[in-house]
C-alpha atoms as a PDB file:
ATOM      1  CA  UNK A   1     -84.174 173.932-102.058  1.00  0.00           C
ATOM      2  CA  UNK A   2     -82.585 176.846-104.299  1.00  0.00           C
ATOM      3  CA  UNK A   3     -86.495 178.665-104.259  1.00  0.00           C
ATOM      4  CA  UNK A   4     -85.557 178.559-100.000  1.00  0.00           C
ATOM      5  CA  UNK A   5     -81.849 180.177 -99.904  1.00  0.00           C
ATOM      6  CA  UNK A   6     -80.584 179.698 -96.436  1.00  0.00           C
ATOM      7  CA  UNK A   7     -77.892 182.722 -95.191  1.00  0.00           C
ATOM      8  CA  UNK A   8     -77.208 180.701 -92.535  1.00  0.00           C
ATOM      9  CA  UNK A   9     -76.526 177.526 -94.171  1.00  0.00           C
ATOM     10  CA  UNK A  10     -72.564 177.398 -94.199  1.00  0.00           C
ATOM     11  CA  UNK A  11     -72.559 178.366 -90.244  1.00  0.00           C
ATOM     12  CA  UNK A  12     -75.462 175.500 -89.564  1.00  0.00           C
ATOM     13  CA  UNK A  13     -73.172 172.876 -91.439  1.00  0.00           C
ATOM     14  CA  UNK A  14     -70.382 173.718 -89.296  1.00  0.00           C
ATOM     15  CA  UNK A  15     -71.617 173.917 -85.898  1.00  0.00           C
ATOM     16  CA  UNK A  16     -74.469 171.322 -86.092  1.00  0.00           C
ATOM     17  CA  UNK A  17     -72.547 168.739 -89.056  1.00  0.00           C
ATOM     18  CA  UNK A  18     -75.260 165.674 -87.878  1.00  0.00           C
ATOM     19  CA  UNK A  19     -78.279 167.593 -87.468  1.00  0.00           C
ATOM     20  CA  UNK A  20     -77.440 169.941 -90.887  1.00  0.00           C
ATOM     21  CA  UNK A  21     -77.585 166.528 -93.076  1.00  0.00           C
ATOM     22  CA  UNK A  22     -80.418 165.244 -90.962  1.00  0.00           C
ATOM     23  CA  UNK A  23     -82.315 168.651 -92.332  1.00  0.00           C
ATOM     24  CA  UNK A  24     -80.876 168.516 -95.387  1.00  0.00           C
ATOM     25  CA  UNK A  25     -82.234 165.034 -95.709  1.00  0.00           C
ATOM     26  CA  UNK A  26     -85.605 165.704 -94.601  1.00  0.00           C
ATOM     27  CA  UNK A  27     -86.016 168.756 -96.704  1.00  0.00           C
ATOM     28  CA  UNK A  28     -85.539 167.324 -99.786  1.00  0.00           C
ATOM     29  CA  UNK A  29     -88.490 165.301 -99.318  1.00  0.00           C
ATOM     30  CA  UNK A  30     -90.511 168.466 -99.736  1.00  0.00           C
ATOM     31  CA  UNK A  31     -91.885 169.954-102.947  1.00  0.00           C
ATOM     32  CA  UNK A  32     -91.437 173.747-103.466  1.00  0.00           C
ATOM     33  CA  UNK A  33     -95.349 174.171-102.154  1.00  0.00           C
ATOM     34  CA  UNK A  34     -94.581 171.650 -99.072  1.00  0.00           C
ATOM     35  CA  UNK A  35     -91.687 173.880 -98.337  1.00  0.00           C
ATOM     36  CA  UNK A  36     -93.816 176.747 -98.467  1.00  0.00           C
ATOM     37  CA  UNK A  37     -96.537 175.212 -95.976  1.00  0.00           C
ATOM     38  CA  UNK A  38     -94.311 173.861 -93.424  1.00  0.00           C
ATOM     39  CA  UNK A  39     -92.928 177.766 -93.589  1.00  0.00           C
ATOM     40  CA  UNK A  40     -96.064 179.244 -93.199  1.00  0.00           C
ATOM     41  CA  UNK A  41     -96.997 176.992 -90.256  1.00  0.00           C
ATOM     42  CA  UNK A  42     -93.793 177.955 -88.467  1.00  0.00           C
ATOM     43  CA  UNK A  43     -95.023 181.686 -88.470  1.00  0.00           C
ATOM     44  CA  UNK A  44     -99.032 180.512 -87.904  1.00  0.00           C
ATOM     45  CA  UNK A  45     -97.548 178.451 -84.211  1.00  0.00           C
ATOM     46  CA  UNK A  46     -95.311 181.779 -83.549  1.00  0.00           C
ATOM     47  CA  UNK A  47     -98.341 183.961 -84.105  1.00  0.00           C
ATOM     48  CA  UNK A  48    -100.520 181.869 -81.898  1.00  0.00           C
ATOM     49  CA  UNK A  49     -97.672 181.802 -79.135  1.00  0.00           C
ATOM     50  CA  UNK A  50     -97.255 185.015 -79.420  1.00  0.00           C
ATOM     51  CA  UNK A  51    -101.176 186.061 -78.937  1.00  0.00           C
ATOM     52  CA  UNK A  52    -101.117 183.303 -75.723  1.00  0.00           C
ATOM     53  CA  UNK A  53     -97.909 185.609 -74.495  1.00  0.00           C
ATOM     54  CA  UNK A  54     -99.702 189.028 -75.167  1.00  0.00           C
ATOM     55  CA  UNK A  55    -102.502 187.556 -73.516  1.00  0.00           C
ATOM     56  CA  UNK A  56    -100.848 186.809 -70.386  1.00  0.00           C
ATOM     57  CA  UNK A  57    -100.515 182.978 -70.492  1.00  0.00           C
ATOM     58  CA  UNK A  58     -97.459 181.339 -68.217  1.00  0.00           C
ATOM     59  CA  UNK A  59     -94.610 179.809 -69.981  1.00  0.00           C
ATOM     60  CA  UNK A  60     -95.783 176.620 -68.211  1.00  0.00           C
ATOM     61  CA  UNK A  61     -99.246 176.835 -68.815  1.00  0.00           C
ATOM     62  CA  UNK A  62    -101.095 173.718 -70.354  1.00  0.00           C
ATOM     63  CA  UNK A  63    -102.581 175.822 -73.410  1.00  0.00           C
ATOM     64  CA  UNK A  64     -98.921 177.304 -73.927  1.00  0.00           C
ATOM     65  CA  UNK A  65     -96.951 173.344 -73.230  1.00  0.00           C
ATOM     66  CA  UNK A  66    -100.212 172.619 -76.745  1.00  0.00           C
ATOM     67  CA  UNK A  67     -98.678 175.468 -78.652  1.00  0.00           C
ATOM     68  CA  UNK A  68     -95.307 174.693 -77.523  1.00  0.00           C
ATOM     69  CA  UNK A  69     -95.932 171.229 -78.872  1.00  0.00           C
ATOM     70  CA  UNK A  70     -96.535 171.990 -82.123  1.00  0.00           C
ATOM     71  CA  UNK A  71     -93.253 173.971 -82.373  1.00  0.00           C
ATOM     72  CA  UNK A  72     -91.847 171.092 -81.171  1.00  0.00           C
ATOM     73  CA  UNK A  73     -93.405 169.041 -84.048  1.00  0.00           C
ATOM     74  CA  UNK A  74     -92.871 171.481 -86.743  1.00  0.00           C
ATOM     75  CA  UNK A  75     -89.022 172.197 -85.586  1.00  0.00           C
ATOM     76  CA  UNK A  76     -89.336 167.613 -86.534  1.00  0.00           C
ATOM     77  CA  UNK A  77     -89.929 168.875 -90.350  1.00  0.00           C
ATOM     78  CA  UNK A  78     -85.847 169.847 -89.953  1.00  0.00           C
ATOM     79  CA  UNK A  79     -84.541 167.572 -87.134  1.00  0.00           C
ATOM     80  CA  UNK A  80     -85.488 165.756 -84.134  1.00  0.00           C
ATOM     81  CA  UNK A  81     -83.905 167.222 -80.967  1.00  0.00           C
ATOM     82  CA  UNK A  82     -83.555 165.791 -77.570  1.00  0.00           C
ATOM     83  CA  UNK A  83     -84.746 167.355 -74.352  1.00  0.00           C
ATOM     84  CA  UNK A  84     -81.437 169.046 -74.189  1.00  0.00           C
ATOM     85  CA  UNK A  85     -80.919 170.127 -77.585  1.00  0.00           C
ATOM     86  CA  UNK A  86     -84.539 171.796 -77.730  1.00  0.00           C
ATOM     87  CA  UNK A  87     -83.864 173.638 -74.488  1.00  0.00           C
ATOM     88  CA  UNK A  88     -80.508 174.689 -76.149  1.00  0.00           C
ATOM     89  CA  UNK A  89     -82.862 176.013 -78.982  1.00  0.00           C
ATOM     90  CA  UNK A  90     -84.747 178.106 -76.957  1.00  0.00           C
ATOM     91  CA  UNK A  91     -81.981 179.436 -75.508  1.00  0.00           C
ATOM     92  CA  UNK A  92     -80.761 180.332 -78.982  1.00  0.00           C
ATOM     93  CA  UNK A  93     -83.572 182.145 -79.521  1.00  0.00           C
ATOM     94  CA  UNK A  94     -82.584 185.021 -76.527  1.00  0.00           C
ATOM     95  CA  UNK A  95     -78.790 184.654 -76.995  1.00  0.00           C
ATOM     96  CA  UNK A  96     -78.631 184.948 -81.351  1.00  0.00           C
ATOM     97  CA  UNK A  97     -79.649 188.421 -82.170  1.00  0.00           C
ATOM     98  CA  UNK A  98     -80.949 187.030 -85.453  1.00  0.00           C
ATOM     99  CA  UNK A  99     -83.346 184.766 -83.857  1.00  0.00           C
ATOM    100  CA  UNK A 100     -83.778 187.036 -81.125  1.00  0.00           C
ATOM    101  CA  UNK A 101     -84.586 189.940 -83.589  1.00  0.00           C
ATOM    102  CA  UNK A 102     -87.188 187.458 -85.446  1.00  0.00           C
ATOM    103  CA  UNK A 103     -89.277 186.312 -82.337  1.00  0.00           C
ATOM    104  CA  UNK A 104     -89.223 190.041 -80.618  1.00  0.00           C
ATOM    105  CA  UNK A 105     -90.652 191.253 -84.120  1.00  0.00           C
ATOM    106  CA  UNK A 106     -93.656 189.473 -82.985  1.00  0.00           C
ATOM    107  CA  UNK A 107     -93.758 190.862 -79.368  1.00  0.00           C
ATOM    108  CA  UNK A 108     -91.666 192.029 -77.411  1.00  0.00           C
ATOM    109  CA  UNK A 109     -90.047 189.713 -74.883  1.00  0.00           C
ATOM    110  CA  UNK A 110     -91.435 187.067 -76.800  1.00  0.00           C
ATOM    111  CA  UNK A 111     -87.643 185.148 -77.068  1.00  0.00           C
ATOM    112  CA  UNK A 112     -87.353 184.841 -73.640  1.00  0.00           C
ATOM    113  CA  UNK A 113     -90.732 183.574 -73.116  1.00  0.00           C
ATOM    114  CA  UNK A 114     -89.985 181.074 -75.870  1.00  0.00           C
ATOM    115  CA  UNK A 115     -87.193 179.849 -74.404  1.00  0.00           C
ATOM    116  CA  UNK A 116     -88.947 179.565 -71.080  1.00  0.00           C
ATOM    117  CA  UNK A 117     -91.958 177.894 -72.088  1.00  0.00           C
ATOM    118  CA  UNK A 118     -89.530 175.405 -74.443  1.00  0.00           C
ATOM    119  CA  UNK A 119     -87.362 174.472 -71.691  1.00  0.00           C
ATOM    120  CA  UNK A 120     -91.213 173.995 -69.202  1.00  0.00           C
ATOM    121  CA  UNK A 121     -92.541 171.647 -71.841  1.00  0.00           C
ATOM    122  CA  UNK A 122     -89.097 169.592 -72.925  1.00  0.00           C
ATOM    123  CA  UNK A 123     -88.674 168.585 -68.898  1.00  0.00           C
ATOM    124  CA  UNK A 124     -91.935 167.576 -69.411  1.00  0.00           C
ATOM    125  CA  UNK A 125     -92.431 165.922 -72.510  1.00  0.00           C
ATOM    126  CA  UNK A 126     -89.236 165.025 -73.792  1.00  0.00           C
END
């Protein structure tokens, strides 16, 4: 894990103590190149969710809830949240300027519309 330096590590152990050693955990099960895939595939789903958003799709749209599922899947690689803890996730994403910052890099309004379409599929899927 010291080739992936997390700046946010101290803060994640504090506020989330269970689900920072269930990452922790998980992570180490990775090789440096795993590490590097799962990355990569983290910005390959935000890229396609953010052409689907650019392209007009609805937050609850069945092609968006597919995308939305593999977030969900990937975000597994680190944890496993609930219905209510990936909700709270989204709503990270509008409310933390970091993440906010990250995901409105990609598009504009593109946190909000993550958090929308990640609370539409976790009512229904989770």
């Amino acid at each position: 894990m010291a080739d992936f330096p997390n700046p946010f590590e101290e803060e994640a152990e504090s506020r989330w103590p269970n689900e920072f050693a269930e990452s922790q955990t998980r992570l180490a099960r990775f090789s440096g190149e795993e590490l590097e895939a799962v990355f990569e595939e983290g910005t390959s789903i935000t890229q396609d969710i953010s052409q689907a958003f650019s392209a007009g799709e609805l937050p609850n749209s069945e092609h968006i809830h597919g995308l939305i599922g593999r977030h969900y899947q990937w975000i597994c690689n680190f944890w496993s949240p609930n219905k209510e803890s990936y909700i709270g996730l989204g709503q990270m994403y509008v409310a933390d300027s970091r993440f906010n910052e990250h995901y409105e890099n990609f598009a504009p309004g593109l946190a909000s519309f993550m958090a929308s379409a990640m609370e539409s599929y976790a009512i229904t899927h989770l």
